[in-house]
C-alpha atoms as a PDB file:
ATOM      1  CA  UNK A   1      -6.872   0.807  13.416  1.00  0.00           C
ATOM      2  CA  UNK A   2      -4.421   2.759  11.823  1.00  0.00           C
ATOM      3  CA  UNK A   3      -1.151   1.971  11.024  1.00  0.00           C
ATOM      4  CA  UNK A   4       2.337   3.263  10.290  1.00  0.00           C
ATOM      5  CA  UNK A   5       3.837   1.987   6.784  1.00  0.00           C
ATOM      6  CA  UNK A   6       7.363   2.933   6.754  1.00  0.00           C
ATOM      7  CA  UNK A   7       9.155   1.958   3.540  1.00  0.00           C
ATOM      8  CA  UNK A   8      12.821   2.166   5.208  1.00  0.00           C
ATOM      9  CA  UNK A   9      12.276   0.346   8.182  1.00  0.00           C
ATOM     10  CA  UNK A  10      11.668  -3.247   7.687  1.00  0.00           C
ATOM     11  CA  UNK A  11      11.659  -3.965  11.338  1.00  0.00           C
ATOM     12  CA  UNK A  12       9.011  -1.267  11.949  1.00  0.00           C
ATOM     13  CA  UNK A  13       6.686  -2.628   8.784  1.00  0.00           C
ATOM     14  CA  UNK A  14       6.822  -5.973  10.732  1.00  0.00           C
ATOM     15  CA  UNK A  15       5.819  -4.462  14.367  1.00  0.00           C
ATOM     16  CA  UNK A  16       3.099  -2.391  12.329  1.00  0.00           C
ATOM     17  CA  UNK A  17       1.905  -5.606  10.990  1.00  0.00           C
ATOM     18  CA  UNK A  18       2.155  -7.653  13.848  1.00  0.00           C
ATOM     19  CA  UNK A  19       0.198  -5.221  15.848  1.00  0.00           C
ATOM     20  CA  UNK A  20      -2.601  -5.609  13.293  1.00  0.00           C
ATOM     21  CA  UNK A  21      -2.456  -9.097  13.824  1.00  0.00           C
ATOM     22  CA  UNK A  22      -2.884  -9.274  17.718  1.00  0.00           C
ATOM     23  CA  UNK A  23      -5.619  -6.785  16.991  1.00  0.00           C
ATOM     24  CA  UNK A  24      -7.437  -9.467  14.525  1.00  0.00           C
ATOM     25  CA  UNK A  25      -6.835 -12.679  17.488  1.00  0.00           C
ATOM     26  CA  UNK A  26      -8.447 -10.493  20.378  1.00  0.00           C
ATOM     27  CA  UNK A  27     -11.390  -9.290  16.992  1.00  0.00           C
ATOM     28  CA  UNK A  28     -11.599 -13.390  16.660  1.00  0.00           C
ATOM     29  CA  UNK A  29     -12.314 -14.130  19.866  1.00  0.00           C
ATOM     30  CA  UNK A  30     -14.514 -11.728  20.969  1.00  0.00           C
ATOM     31  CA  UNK A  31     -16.528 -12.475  17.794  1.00  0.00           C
ATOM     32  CA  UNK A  32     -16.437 -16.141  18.704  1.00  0.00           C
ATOM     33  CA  UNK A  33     -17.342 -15.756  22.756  1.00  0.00           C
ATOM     34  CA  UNK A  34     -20.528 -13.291  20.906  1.00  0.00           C
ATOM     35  CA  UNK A  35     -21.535 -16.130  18.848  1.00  0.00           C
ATOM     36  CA  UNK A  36     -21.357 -17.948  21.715  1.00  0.00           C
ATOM     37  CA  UNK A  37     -23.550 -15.843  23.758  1.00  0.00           C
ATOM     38  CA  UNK A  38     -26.218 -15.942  20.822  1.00  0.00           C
ATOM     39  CA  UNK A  39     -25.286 -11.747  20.176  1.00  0.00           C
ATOM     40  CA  UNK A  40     -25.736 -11.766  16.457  1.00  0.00           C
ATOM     41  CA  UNK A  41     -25.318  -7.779  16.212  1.00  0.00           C
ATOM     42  CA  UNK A  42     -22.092  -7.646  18.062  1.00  0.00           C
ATOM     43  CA  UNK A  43     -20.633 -10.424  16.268  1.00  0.00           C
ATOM     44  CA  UNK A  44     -21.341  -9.377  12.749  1.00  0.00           C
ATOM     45  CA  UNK A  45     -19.342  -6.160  13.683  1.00  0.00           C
ATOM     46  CA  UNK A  46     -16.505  -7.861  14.964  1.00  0.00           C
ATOM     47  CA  UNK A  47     -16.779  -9.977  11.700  1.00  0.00           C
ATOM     48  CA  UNK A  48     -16.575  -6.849   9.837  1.00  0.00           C
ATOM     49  CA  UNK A  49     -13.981  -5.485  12.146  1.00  0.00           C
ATOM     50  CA  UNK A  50     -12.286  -8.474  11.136  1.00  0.00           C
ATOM     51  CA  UNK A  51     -12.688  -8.592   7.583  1.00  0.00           C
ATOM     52  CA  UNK A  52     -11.394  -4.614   7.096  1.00  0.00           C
ATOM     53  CA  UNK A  53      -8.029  -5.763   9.251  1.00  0.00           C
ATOM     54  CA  UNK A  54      -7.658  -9.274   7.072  1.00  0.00           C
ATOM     55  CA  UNK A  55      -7.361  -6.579   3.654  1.00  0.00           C
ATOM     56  CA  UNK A  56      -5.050  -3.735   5.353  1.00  0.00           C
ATOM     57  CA  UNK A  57      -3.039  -6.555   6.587  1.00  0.00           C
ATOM     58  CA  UNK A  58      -3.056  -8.185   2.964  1.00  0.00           C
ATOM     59  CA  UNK A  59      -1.858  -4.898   1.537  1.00  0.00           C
ATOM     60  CA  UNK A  60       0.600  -4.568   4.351  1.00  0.00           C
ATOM     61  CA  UNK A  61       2.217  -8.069   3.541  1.00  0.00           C
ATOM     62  CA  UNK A  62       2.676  -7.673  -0.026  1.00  0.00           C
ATOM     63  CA  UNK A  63       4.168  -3.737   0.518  1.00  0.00           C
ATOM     64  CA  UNK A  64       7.073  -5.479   2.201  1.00  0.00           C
ATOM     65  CA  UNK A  65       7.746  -8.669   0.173  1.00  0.00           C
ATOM     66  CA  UNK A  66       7.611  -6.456  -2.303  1.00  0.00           C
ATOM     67  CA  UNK A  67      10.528  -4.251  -0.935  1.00  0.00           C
ATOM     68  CA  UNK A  68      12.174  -7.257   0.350  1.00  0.00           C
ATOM     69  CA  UNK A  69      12.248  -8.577  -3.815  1.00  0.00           C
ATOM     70  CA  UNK A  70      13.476  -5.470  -4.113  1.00  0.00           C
ATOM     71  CA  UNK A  71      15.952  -4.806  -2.045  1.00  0.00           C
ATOM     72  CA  UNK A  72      19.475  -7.030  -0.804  1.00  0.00           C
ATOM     73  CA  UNK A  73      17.688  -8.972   1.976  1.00  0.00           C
ATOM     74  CA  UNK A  74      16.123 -11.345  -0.863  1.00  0.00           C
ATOM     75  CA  UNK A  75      18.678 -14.254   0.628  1.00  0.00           C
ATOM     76  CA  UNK A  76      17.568 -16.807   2.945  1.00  0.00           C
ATOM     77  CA  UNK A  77      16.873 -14.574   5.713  1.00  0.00           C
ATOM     78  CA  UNK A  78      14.309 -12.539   3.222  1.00  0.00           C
ATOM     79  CA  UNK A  79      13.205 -15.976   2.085  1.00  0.00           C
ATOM     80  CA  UNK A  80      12.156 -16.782   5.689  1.00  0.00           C
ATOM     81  CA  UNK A  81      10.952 -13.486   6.485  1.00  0.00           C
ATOM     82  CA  UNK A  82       8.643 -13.835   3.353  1.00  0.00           C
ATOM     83  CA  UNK A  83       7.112 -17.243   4.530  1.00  0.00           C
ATOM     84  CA  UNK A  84       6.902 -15.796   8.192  1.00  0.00           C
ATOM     85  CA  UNK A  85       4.616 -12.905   6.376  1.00  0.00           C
ATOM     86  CA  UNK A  86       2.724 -15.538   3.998  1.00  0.00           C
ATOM     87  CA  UNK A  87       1.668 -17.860   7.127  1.00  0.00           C
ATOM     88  CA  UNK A  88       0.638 -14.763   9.218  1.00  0.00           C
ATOM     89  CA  UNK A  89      -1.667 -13.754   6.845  1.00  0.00           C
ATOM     90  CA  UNK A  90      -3.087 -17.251   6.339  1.00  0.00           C
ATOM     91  CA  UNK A  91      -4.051 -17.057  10.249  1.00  0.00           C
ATOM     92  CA  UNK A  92      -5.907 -14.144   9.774  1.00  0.00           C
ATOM     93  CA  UNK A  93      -7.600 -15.894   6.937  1.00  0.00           C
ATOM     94  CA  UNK A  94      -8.297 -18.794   9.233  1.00  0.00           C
ATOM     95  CA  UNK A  95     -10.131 -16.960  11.577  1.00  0.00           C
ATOM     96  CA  UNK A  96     -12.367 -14.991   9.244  1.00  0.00           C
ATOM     97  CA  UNK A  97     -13.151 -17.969   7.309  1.00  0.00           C
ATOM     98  CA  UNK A  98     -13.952 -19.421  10.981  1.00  0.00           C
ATOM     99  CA  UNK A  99     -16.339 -16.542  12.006  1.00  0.00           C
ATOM    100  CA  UNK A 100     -17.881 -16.530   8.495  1.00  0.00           C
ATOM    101  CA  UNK A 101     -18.181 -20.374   9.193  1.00  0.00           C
ATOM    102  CA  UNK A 102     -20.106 -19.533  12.388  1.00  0.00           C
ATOM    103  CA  UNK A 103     -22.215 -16.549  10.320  1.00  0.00           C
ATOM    104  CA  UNK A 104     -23.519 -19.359   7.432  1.00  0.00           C
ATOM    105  CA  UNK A 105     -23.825 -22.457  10.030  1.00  0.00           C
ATOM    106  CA  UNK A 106     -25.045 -20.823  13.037  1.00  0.00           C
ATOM    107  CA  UNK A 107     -24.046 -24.292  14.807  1.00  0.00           C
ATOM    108  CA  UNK A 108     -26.145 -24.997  18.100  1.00  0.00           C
ATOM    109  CA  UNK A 109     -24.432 -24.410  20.712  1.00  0.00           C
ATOM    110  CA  UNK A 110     -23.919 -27.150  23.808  1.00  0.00           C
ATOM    111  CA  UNK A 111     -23.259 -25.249  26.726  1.00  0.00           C
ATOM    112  CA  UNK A 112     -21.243 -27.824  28.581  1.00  0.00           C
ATOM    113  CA  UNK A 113     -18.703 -27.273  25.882  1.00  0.00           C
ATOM    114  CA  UNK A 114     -18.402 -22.942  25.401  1.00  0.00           C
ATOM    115  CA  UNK A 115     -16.095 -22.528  28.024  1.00  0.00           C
ATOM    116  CA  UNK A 116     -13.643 -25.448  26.781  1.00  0.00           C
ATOM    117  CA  UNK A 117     -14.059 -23.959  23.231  1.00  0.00           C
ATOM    118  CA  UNK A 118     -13.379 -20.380  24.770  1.00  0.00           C
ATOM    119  CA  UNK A 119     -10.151 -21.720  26.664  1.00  0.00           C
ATOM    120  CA  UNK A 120      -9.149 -23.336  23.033  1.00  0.00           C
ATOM    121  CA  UNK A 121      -9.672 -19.913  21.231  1.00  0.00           C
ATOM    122  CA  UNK A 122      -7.479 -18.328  24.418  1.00  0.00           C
ATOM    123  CA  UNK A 123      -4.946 -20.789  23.449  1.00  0.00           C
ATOM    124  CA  UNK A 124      -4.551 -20.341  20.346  1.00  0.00           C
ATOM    125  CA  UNK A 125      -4.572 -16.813  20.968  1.00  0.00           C
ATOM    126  CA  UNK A 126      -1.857 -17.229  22.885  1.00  0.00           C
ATOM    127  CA  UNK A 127       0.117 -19.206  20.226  1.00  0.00           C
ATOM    128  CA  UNK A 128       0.060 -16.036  18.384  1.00  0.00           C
ATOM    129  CA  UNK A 129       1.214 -14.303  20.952  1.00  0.00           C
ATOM    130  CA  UNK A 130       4.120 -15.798  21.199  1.00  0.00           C
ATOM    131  CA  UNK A 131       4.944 -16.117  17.433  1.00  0.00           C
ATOM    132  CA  UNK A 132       4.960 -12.466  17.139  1.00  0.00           C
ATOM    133  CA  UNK A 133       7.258 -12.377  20.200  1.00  0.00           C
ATOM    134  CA  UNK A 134       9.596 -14.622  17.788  1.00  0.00           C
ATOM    135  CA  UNK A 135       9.652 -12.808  15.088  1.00  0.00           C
ATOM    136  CA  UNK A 136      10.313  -9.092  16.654  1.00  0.00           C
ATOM    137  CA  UNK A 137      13.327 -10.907  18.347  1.00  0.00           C
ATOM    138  CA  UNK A 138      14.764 -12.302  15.128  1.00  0.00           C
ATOM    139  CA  UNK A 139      15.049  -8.318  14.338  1.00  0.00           C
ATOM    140  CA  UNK A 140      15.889  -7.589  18.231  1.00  0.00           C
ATOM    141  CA  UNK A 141      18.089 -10.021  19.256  1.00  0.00           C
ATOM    142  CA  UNK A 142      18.274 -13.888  17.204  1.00  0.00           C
ATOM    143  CA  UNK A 143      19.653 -15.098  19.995  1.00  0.00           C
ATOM    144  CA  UNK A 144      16.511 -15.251  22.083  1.00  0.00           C
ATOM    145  CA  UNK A 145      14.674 -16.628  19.128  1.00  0.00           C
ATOM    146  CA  UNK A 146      15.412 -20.469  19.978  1.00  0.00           C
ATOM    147  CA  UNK A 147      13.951 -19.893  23.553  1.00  0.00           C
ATOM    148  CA  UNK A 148      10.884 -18.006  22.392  1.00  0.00           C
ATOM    149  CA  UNK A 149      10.265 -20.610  19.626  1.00  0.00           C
ATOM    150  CA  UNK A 150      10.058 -23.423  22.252  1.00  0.00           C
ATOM    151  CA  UNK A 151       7.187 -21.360  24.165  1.00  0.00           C
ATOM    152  CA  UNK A 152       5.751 -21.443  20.519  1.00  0.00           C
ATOM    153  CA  UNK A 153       5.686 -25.046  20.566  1.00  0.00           C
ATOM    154  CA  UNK A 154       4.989 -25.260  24.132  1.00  0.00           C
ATOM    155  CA  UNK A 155       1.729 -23.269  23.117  1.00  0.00           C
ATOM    156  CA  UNK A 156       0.582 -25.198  20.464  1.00  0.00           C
ATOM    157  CA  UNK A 157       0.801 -28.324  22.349  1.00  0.00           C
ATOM    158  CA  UNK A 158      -1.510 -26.831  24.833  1.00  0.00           C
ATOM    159  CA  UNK A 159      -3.674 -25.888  22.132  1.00  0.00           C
ATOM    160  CA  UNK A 160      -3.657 -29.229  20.512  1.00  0.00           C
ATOM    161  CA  UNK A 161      -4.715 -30.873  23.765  1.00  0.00           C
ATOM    162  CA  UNK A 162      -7.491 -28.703  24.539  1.00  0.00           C
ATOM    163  CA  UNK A 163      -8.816 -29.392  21.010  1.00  0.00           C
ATOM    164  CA  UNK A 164      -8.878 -33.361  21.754  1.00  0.00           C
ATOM    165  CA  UNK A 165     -10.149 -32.244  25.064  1.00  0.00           C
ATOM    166  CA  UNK A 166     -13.124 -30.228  23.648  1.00  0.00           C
ATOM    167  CA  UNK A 167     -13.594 -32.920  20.246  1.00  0.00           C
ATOM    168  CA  UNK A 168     -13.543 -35.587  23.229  1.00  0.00           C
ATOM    169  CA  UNK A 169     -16.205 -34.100  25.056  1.00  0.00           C
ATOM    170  CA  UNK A 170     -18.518 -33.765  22.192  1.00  0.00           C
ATOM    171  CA  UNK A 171     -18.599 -37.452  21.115  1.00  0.00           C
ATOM    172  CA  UNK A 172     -19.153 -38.446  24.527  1.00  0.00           C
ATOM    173  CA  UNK A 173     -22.455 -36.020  24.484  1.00  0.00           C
ATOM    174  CA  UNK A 174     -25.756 -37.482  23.494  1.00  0.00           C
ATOM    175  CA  UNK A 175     -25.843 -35.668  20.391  1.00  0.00           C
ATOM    176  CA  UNK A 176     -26.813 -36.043  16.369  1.00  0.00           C
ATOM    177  CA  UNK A 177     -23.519 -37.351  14.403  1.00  0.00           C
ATOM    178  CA  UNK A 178     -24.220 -34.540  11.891  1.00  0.00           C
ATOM    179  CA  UNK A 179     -24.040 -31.867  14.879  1.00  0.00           C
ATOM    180  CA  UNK A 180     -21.156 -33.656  16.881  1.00  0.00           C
ATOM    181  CA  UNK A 181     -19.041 -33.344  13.398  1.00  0.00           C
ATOM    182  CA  UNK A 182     -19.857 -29.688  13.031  1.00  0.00           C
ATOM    183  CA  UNK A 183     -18.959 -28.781  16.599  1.00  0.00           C
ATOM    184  CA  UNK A 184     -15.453 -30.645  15.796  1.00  0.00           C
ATOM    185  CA  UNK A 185     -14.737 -29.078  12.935  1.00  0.00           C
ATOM    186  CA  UNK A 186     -14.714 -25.737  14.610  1.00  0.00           C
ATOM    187  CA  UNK A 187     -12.261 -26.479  17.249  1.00  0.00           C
ATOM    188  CA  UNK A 188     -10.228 -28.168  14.334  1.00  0.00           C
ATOM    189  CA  UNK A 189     -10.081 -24.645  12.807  1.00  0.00           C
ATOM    190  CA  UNK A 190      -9.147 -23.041  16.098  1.00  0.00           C
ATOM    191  CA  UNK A 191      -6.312 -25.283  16.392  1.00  0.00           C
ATOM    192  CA  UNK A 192      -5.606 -24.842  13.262  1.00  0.00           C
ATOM    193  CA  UNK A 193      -4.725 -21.389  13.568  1.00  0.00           C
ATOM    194  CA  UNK A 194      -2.088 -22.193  15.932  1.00  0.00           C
ATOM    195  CA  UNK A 195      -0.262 -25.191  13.923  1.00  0.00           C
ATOM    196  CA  UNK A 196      -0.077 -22.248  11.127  1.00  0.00           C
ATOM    197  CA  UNK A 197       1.800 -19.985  13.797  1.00  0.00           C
ATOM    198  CA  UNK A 198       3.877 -22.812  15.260  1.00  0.00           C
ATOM    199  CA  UNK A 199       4.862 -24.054  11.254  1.00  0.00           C
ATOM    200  CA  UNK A 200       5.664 -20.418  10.868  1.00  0.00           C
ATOM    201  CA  UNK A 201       8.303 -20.128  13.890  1.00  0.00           C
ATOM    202  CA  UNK A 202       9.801 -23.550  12.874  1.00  0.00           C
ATOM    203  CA  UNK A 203      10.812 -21.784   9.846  1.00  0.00           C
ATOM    204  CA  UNK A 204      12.177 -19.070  10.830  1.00  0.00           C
ATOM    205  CA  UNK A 205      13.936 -20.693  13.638  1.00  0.00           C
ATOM    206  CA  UNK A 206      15.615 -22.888  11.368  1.00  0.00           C
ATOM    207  CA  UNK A 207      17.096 -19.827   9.121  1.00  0.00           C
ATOM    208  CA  UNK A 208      18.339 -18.585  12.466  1.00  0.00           C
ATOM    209  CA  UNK A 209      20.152 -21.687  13.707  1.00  0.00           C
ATOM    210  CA  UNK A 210      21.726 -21.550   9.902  1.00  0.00           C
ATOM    211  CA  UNK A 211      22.576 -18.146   9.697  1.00  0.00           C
ATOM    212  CA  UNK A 212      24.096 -18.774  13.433  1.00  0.00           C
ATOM    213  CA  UNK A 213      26.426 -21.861  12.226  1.00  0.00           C
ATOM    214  CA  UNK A 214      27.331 -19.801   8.795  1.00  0.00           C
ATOM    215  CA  UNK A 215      28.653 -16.444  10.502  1.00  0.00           C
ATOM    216  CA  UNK A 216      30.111 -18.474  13.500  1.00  0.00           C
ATOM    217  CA  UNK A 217      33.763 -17.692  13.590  1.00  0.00           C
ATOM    218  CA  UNK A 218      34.833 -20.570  15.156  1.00  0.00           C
ATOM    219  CA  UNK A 219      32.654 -22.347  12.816  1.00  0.00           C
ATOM    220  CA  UNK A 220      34.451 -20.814   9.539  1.00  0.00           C
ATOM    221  CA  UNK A 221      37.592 -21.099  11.468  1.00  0.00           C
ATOM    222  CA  UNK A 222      36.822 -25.306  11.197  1.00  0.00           C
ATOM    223  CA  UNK A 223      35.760 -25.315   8.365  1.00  0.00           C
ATOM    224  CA  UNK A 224      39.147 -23.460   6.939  1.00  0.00           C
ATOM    225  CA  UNK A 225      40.817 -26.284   8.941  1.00  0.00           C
ATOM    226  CA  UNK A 226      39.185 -28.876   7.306  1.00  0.00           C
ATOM    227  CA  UNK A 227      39.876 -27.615   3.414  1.00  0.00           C
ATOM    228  CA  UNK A 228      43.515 -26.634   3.980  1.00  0.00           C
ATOM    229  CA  UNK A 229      44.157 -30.466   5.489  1.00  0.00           C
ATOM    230  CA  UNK A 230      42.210 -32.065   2.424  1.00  0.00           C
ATOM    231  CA  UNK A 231      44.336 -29.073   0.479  1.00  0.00           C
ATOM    232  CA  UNK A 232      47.345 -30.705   2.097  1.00  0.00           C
ATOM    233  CA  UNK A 233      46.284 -34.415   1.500  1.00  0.00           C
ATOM    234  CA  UNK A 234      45.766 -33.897  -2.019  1.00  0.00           C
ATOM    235  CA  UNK A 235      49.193 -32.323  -2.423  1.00  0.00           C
ATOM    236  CA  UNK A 236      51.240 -34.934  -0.579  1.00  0.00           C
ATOM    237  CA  UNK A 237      48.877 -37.789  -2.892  1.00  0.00           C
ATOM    238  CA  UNK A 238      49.882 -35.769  -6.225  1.00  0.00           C
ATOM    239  CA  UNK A 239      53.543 -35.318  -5.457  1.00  0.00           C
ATOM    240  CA  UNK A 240      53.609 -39.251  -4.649  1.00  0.00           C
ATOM    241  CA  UNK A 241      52.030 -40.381  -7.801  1.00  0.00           C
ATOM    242  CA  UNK A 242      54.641 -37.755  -9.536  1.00  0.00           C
ATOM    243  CA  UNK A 243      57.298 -39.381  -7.961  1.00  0.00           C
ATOM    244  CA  UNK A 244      56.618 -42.612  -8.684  1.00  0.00           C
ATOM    245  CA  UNK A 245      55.399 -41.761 -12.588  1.00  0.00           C
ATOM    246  CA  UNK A 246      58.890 -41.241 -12.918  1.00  0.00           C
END
């Protein structure tokens, strides 16, 4: 998948990026719905797919917290941005390390259970989704970012309860302890990957709201207030004590 790197356009590295990241969820899941379907060709490739993306995407990141060290944007905004990057590329980590998981294990599959596992993996998916959504609007427009943070959370929520959903369903099943863990462990992962995207958003959300209360003129404007009536108190205490010195 080839991408654009453009060293002047921070907003444009960050679509580039993010569209290598949707491209590695959609790689994910197909790889996980072929190891499903006992495919073992198909899912190595995606695998590989997968692993090529996770290093262009690695290269990508560090190209533009490089620039970012570089340039004037290393304040808090660049500090956030930075994380934002850091826990992106620690989901695509998580779901490599989660198809590789499936490659070594090769876990038995219960059948009852692929289609709740497949609606986790579409949640999660989703999760993503929306996180990128967030962060192209904190270039776009920060005012929408609140609002597409709470779908964020909203997401990961759903995510979360599919995942006790799915774990739920497996210790109910008449099945070894050993094999019951390793099923749960790999919807643990999946949700996994969305907490990562959710903690991501939180952070950048929270830069927002603060950059929104520091460059709020009516903000400043009480602020001001508030130091010249201190100012004034501190006078008027002075001049008394002065006064009565003498």
């Amino acid at each position: 998948m080839s991408q654009r790197f453009r060293p002047d356009d921070m907003e444009g590295q960050v679509n580039d990026y993010l569209d290598l990241l949707m491209h590695g969820v959609v790689l994910f899941r197909s790889g996980l719905q072929l190891s499903l379907q006992d495919r073992p060709d198909e899912f190595r490739g995606r695998l590989a797919e997968l692993r090529a993306m996770s290093h262009q995407a690695a290269g990508l990141r560090r190209a533009m917290t490089a620039q970012l060290y570089r340039s004037l944007r290393w304040d808090a905004r660049g500090r956030a941005l930075t994380d934002c990057l850091e826990s992106t590329e620690a989901i695509i980590s998580r779901m490599t390390a989660t198809l590789v998981k499936y490659a070594v294990e090769r876990p038995e599959p219960v059948v009852e259970g692929n289609a709740l596992l497949l609606e986790l993996a579409e949640s999660a998916k989703h999760t993503v989704d929306c996180m990128s959504v967030t962060l192209r609007a904190h270039f776009r427009n920060a005012a929408e970012v609140a609002a597409d943070a709470e779908r964020v959370r909203s997401a990961r929520e759903d995510t979360s309860s599919l995942s006790e959903r799915y774990r739920g369903l497996i210790c109910r099943m008449d099945l070894r302890l050993s094999h019951k863990s390793q099923l749960c462990s790999f919807a643990d992962a999946i949700e996994d990957i969305a907490a990562v995207a959710a903690h991501a958003v939180d952070r950048l959300a929270a830069i927002d709201r603060g950059r929104d209360t520091i460059f709020n003129p009516w903000a400043l404007g009480k602020v001001a207030t508030g130091w010249l009536v201190l100012s004034i108190v501190a006078l008027a205490v002075i001049f008394a004590l002065t006064l009565f010195a003498s």
